[in-house]
N, C-alpha and C. Protein backbone atom coordinates (compact mmCIF):
# COMPACT_ATOMS: atom_id res chain seq x y z
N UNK A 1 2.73 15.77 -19.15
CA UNK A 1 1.56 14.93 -19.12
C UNK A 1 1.17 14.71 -17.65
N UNK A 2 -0.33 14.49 -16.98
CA UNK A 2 -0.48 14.57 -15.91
C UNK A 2 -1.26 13.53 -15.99
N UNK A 3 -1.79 12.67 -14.88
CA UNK A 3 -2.65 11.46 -14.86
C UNK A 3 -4.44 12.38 -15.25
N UNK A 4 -4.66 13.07 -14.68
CA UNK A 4 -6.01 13.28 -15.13
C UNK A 4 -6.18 13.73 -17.09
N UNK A 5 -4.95 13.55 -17.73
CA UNK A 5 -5.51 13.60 -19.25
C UNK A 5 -5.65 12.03 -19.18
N UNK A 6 -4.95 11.28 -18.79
CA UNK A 6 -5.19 9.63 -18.80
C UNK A 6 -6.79 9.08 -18.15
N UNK A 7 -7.29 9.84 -17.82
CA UNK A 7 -8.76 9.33 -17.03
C UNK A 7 -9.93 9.97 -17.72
N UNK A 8 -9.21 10.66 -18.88
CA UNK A 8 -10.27 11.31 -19.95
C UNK A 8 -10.61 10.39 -20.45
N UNK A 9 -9.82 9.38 -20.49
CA UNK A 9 -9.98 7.91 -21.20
C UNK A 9 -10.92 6.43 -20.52
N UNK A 10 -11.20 7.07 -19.15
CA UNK A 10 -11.27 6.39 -17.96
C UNK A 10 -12.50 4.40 -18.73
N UNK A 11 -13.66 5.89 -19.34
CA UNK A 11 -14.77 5.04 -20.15
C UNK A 11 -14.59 4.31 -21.27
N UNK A 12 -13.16 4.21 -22.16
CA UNK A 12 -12.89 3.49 -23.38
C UNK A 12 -12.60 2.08 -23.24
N UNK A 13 -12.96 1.67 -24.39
CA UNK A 13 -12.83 0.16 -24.26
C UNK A 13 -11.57 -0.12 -24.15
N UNK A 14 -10.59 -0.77 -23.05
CA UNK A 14 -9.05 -0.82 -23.18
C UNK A 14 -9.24 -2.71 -23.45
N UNK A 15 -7.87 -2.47 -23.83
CA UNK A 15 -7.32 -4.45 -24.47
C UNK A 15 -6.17 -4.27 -24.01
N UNK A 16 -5.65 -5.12 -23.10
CA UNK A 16 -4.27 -5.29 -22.55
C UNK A 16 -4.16 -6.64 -22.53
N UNK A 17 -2.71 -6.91 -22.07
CA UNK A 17 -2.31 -8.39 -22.19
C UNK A 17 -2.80 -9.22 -21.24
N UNK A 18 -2.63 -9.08 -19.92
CA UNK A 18 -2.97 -9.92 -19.32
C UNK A 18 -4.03 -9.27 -17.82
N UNK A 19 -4.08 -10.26 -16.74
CA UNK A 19 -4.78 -9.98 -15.68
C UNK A 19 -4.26 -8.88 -14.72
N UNK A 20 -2.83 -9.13 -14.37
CA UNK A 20 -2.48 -7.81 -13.44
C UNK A 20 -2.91 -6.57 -14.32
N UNK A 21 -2.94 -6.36 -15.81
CA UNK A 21 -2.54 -5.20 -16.02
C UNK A 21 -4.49 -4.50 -16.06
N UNK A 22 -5.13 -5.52 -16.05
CA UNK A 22 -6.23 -5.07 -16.35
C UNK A 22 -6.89 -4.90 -14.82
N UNK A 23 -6.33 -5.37 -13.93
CA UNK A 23 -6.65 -4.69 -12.48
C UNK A 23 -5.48 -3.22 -12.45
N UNK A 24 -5.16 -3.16 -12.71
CA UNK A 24 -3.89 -1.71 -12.68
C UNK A 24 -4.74 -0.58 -13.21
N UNK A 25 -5.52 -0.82 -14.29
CA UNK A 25 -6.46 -0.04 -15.06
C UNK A 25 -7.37 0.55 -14.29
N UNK A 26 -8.35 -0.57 -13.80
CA UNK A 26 -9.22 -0.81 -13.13
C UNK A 26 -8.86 0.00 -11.66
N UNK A 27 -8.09 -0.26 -11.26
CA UNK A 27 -7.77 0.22 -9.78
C UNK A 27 -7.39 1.97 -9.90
N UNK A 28 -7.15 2.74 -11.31
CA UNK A 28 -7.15 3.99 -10.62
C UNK A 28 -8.11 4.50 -11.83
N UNK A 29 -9.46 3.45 -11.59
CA UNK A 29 -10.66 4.30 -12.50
C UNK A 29 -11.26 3.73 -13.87
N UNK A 30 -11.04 2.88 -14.85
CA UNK A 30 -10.26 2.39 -16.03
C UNK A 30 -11.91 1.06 -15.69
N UNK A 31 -13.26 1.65 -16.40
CA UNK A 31 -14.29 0.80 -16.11
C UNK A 31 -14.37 -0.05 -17.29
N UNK A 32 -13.79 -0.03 -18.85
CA UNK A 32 -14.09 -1.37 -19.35
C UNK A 32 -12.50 -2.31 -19.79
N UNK A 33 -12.27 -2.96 -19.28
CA UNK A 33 -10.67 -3.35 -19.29
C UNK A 33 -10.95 -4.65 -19.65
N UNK A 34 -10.10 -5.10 -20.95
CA UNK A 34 -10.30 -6.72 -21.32
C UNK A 34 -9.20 -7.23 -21.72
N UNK A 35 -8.67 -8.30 -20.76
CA UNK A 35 -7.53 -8.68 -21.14
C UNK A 35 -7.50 -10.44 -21.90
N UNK A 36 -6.32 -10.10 -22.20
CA UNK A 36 -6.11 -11.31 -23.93
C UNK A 36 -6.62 -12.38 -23.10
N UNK A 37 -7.69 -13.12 -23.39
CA UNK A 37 -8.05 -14.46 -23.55
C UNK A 37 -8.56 -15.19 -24.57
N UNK A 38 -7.56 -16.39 -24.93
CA UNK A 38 -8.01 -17.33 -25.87
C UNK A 38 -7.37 -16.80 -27.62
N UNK A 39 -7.20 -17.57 -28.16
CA UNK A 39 -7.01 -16.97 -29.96
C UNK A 39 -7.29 -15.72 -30.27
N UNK A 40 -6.22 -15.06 -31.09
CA UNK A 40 -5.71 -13.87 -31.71
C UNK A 40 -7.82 -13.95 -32.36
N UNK A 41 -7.80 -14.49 -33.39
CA UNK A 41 -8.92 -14.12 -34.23
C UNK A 41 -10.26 -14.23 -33.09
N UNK A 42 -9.96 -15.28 -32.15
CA UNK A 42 -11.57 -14.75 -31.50
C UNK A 42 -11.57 -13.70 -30.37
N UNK A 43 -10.30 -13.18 -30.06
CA UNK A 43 -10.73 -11.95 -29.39
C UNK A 43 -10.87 -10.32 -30.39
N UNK A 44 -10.30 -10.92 -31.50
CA UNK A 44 -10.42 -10.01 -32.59
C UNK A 44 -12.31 -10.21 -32.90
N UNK A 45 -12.74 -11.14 -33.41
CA UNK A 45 -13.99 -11.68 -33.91
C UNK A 45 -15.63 -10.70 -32.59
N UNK A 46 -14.54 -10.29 -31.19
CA UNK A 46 -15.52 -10.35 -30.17
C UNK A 46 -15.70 -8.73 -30.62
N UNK A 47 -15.50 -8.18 -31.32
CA UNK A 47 -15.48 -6.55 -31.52
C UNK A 47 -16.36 -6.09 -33.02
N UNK A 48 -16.92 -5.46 -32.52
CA UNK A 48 -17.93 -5.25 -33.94
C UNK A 48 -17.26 -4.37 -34.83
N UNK A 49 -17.76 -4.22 -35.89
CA UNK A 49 -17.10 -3.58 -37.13
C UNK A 49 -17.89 -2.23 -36.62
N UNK A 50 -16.93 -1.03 -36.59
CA UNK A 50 -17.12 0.30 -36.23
C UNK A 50 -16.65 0.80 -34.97
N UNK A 51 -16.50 -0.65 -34.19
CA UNK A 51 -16.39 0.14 -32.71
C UNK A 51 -14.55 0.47 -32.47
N UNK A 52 -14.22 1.61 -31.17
CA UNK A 52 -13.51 2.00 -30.68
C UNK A 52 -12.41 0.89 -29.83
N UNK A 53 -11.36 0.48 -30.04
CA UNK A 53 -10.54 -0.12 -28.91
C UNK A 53 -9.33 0.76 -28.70
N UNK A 54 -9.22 1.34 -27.28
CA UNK A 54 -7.58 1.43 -26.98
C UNK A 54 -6.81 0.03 -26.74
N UNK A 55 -5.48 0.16 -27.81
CA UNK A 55 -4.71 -0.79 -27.20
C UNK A 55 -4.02 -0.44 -26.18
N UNK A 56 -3.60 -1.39 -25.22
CA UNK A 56 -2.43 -1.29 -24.60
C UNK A 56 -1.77 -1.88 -23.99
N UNK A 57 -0.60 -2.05 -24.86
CA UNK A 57 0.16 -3.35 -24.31
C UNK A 57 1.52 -3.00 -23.70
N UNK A 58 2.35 -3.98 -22.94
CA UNK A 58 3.85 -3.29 -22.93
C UNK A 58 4.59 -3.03 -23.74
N UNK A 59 5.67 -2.42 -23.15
CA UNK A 59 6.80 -1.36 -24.50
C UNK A 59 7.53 -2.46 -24.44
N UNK A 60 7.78 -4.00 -24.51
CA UNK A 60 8.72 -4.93 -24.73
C UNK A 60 8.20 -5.21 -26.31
N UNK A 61 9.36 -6.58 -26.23
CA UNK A 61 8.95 -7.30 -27.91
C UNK A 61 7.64 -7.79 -28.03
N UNK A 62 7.53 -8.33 -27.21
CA UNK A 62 6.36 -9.14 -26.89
C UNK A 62 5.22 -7.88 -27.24
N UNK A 63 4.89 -7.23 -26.60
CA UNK A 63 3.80 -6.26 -26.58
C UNK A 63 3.86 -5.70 -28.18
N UNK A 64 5.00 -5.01 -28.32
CA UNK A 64 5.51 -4.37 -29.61
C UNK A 64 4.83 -5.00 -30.53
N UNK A 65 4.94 -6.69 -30.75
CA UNK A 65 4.33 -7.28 -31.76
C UNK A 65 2.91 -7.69 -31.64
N UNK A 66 2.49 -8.09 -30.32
CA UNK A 66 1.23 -8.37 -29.98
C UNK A 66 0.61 -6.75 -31.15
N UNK A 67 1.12 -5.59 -30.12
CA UNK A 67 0.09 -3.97 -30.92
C UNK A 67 0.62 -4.15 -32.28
N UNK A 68 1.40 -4.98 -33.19
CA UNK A 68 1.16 -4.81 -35.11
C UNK A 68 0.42 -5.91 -35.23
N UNK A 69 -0.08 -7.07 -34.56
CA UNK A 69 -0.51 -8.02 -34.89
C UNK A 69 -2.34 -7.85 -34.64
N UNK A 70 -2.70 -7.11 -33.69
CA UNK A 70 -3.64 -6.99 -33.35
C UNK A 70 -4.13 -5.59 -34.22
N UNK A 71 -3.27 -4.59 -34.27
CA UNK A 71 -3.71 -3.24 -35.17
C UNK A 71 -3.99 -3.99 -36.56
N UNK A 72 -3.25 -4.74 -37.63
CA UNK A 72 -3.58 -5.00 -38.71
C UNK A 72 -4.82 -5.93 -38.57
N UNK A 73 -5.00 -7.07 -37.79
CA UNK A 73 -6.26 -7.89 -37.62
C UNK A 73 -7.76 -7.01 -37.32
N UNK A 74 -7.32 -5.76 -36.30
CA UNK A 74 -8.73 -5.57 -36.08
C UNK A 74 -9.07 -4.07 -37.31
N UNK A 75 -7.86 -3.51 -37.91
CA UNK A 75 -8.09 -2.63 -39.24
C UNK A 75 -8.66 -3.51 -40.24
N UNK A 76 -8.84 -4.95 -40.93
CA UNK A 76 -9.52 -5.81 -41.14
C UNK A 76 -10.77 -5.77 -41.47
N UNK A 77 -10.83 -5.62 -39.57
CA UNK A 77 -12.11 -6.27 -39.42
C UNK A 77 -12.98 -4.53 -39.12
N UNK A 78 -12.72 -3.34 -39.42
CA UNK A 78 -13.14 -2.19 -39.38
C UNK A 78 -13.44 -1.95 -37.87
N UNK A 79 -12.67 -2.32 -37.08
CA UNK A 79 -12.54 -1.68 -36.13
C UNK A 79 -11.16 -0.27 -35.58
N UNK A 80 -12.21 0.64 -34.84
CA UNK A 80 -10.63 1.60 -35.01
C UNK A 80 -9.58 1.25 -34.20
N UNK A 81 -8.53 0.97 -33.90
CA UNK A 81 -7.86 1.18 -33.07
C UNK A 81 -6.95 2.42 -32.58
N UNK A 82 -7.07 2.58 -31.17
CA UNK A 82 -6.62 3.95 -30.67
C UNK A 82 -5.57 3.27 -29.65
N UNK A 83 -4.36 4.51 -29.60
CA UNK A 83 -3.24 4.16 -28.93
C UNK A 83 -3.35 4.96 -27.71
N UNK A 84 -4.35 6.16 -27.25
CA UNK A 84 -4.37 7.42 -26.25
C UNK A 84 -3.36 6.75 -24.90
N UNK A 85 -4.57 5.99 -24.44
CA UNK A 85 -4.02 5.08 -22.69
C UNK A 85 -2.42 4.95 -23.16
N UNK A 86 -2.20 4.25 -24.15
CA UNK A 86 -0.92 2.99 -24.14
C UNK A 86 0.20 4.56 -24.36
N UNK A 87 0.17 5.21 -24.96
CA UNK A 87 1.17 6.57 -24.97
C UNK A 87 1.16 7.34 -23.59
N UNK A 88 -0.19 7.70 -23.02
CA UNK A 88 0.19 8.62 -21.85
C UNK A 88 0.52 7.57 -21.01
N UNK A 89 0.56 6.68 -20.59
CA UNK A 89 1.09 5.70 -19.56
C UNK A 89 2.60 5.55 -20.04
N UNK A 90 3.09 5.58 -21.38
CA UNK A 90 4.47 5.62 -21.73
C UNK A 90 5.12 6.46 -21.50
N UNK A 91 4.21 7.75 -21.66
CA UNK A 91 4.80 9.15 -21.58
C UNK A 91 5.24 9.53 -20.15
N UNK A 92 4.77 8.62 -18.98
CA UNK A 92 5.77 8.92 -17.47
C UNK A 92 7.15 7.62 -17.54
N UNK A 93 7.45 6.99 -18.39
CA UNK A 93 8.52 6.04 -18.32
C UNK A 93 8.55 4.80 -18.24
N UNK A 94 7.02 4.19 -17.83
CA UNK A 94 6.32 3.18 -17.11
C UNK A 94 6.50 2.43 -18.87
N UNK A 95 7.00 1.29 -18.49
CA UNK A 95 7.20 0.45 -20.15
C UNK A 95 6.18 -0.79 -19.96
N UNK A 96 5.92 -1.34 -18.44
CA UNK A 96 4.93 -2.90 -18.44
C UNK A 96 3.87 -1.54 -17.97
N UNK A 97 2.65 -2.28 -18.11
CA UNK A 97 1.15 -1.45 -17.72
C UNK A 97 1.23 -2.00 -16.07
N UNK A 98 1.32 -3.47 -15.97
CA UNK A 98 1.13 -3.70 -14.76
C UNK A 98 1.92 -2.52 -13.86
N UNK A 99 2.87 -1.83 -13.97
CA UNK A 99 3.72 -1.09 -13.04
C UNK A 99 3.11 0.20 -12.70
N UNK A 100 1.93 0.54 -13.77
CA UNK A 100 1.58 1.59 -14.00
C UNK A 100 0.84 1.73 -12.24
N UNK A 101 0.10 1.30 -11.54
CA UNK A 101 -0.28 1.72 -10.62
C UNK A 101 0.59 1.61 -9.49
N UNK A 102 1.96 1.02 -9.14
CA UNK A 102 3.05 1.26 -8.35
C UNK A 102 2.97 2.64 -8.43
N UNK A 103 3.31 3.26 -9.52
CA UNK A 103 4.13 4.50 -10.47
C UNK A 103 2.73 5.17 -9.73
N UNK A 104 1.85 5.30 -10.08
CA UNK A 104 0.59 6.14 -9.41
C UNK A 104 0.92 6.49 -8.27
N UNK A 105 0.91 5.27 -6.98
CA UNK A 105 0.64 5.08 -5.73
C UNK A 105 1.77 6.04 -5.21
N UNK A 106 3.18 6.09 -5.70
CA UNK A 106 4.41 6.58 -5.49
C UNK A 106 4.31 7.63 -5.59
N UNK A 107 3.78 8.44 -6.53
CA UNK A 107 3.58 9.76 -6.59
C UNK A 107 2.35 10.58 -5.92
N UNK A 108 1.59 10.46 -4.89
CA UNK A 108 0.82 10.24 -4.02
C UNK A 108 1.17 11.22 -2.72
């Protein structure tokens, strides 16, 4: 896996957990990045029925359950959810997203 299949993605709507990780995105390209604010159902509620979200959360518990809690809520609500980002960022070893642009900068 190489970072430019990850920037095929660059334009998708990403959902991550928090603020570092959505500047990490952002910082090598990553233009619509929205991270968790406020109640499970109203950031679910902010997505229209049909549209595209990559999740991507960390490979901990926390994340693990956040991506079944959020995949069954927004399958629901007929939105698709896509995993692309959250796998090729797994696929170099990188388990928090925030680390993901260390891991970039290093290989440089």
């Amino acid at each position: 896996m190489d970072l430019s299949q990850l920037l095929l993605f660059a334009n998708s709507f990403v959902l991550v957990e928090g603020v570092s990780d959505k500047r990490a995105l952002e910082e090598i390209g990553f233009s619509q990045v929205q991270f968790l604010s406020g109640p499970l159902f109203s950031v679910v509620e902010s997505f229209e029925k049909g549209c595209v979200v990559q999740l991507c959360f960390d490979n901990d518990a926390h994340g693990r359950e956040l991506t079944k809690r959020f995949t069954r809520e927004f399958s629901q609500r007929g939105v698709q959810v896509r995993f692309d980002v959250q796998n090729i960022i797994f696929s170099f070893g990188v388990t928090r997203i925030e680390d993901f642009l260390s891991f970039v900068r290093r290989r440089k």
